[in-house]
Protein backbone atom coordinates (compact mmCIF):
# COMPACT_ATOMS: atom_id res chain seq x y z
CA UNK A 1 96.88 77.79 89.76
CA UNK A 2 94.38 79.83 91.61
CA UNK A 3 91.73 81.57 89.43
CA UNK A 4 91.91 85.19 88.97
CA UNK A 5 89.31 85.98 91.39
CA UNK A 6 91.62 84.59 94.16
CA UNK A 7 94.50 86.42 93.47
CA UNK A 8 96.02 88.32 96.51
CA UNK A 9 98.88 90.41 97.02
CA UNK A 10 100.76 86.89 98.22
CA UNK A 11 99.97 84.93 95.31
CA UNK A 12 100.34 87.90 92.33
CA UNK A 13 103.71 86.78 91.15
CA UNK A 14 102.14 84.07 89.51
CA UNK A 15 98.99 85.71 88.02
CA UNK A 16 101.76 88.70 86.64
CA UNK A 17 104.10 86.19 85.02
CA UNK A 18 102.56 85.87 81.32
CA UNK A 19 103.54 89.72 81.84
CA UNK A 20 107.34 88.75 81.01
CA UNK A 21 109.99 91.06 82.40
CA UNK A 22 106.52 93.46 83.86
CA UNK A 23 106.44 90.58 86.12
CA UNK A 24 109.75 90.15 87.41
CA UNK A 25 110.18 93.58 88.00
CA UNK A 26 107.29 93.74 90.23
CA UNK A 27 108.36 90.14 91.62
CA UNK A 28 111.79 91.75 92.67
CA UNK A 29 110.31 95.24 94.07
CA UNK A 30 107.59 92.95 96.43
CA UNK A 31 110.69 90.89 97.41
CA UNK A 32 112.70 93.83 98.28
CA UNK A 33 109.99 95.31 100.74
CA UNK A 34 109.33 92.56 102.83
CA UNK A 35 113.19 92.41 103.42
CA UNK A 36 114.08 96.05 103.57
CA UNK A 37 115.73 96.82 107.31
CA UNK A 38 113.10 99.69 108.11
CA UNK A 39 109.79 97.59 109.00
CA UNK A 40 109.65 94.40 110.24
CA UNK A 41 108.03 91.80 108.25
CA UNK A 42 105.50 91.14 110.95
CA UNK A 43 104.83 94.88 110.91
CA UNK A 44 104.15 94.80 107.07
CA UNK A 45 102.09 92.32 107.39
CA UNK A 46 99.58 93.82 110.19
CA UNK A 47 99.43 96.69 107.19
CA UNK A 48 98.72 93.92 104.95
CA UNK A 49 95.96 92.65 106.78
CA UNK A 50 94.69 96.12 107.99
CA UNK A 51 94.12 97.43 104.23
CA UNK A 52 92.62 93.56 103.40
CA UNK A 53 89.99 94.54 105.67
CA UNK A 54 89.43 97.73 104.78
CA UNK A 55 89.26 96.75 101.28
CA UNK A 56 87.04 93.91 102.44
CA UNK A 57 89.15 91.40 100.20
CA UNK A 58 88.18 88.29 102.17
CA UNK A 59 90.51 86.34 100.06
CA UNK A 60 93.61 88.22 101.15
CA UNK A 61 92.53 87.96 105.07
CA UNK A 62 92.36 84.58 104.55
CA UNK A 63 95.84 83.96 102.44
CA UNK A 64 98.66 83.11 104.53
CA UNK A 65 102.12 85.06 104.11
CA UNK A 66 105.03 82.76 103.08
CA UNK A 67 107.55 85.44 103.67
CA UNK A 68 106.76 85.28 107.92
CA UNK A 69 108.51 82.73 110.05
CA UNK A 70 106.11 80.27 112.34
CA UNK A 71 104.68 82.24 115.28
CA UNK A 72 105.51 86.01 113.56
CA UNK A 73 101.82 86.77 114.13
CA UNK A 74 100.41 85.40 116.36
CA UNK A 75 96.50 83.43 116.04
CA UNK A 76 94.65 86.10 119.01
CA UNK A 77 96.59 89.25 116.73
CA UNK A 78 96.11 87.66 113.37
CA UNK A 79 92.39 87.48 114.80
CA UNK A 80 92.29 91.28 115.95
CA UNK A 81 93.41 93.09 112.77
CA UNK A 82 90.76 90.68 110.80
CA UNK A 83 87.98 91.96 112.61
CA UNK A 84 89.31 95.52 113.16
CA UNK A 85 90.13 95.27 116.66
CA UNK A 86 93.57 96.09 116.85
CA UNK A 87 93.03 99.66 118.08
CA UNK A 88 91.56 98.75 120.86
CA UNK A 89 93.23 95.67 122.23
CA UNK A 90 96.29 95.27 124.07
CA UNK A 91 97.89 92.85 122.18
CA UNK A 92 99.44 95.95 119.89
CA UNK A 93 101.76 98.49 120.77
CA UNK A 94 101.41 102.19 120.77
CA UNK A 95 103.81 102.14 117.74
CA UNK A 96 102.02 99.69 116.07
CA UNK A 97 98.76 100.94 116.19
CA UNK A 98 100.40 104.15 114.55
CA UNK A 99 101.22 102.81 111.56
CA UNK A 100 97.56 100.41 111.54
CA UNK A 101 96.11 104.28 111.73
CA UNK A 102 98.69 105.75 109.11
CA UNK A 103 98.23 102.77 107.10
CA UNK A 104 93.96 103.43 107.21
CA UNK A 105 94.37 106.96 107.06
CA UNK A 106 96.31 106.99 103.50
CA UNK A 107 93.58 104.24 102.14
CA UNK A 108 90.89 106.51 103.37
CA UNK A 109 92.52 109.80 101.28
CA UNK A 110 93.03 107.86 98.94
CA UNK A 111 89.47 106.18 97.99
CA UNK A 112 88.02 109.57 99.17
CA UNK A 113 89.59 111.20 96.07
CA UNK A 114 89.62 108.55 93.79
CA UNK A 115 87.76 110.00 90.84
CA UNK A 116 89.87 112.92 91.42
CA UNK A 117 93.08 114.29 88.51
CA UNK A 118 96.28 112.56 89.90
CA UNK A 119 99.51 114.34 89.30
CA UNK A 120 103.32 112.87 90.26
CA UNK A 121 105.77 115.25 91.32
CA UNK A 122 109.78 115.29 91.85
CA UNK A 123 109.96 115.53 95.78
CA UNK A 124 113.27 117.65 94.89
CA UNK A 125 111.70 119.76 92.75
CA UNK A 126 108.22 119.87 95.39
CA UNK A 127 111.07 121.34 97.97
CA UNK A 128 113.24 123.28 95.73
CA UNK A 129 109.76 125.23 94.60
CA UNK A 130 106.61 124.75 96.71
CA UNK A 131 105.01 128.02 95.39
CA UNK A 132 106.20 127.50 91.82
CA UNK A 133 104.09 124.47 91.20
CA UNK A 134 106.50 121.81 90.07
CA UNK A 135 105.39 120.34 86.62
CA UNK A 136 103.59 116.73 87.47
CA UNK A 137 105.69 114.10 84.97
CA UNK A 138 102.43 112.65 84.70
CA UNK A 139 98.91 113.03 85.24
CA UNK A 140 95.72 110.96 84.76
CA UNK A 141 91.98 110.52 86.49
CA UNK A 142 91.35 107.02 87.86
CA UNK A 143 88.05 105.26 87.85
């Protein structure tokens, strides 16, 4: 088993599973979004990659991703999102480079307000009553 240093996002099923039921809940929910229909899995894992680096988790660039066929991703791509390069090279599409920006964009707000309150929101309620300020159903401060 690896230690818990070397845990990545690929290899957290195992370091989760003295969590019991925890685990197999979040085992299900990681299987479910590599095989949703909406992004491909090659496409989820540029993201994957793309936050790795901007997280500057060496051992998650480095893990390989079970769930992708031989070939998914190719070496010269693989290569480009590890050293931040897909924005500028040709290997990537116009639509993939939009979600490599979305994808850095939502890390960035996120770190950026990090120490900030947090506060979760119905999306029903957020467009039912925008002005009214839709109770959060939870709130907290991380850091």
């Amino acid at each position: 088993m690896d230690s818990a240093s070397d845990a990545t996002s690929l290899t957290l099923d195992r370091h989760l599973a003295p969590a019991g039921s925890a685990a197999a809940s979040f085992a299900r929910l990681w299987a479910s979004l590599w095989a949703q229909p909406y992004l491909s899995a090659e496409l989820l894992e540029m993201c994957r990659l793309t936050l790795a680096r901007l997280h500057q988790n060496e051992s998650e660039l480095r893990a390989l991703n079970p769930r992708l066929g031989p070939g998914a991703l190719s070496l010269p791509r693989r290569a480009c999102l590890q050293a931040g390069e897909a924005f500028r090279s040709p290997l990537f599409s116009a639509a993939e480079k939009s979600v490599l920006l979305w994808s850095a964009y939502m890390l960035a707000a996120e770190a950026y307000t990090r120490d900030l309150p947090r506060a979760f929101v119905s999306y029903d309620g957020l467009l039912t009553d925008w002005r009214g300020g839709p109770m959060p159903c939870c709130c907290w401060t991380m850091g």
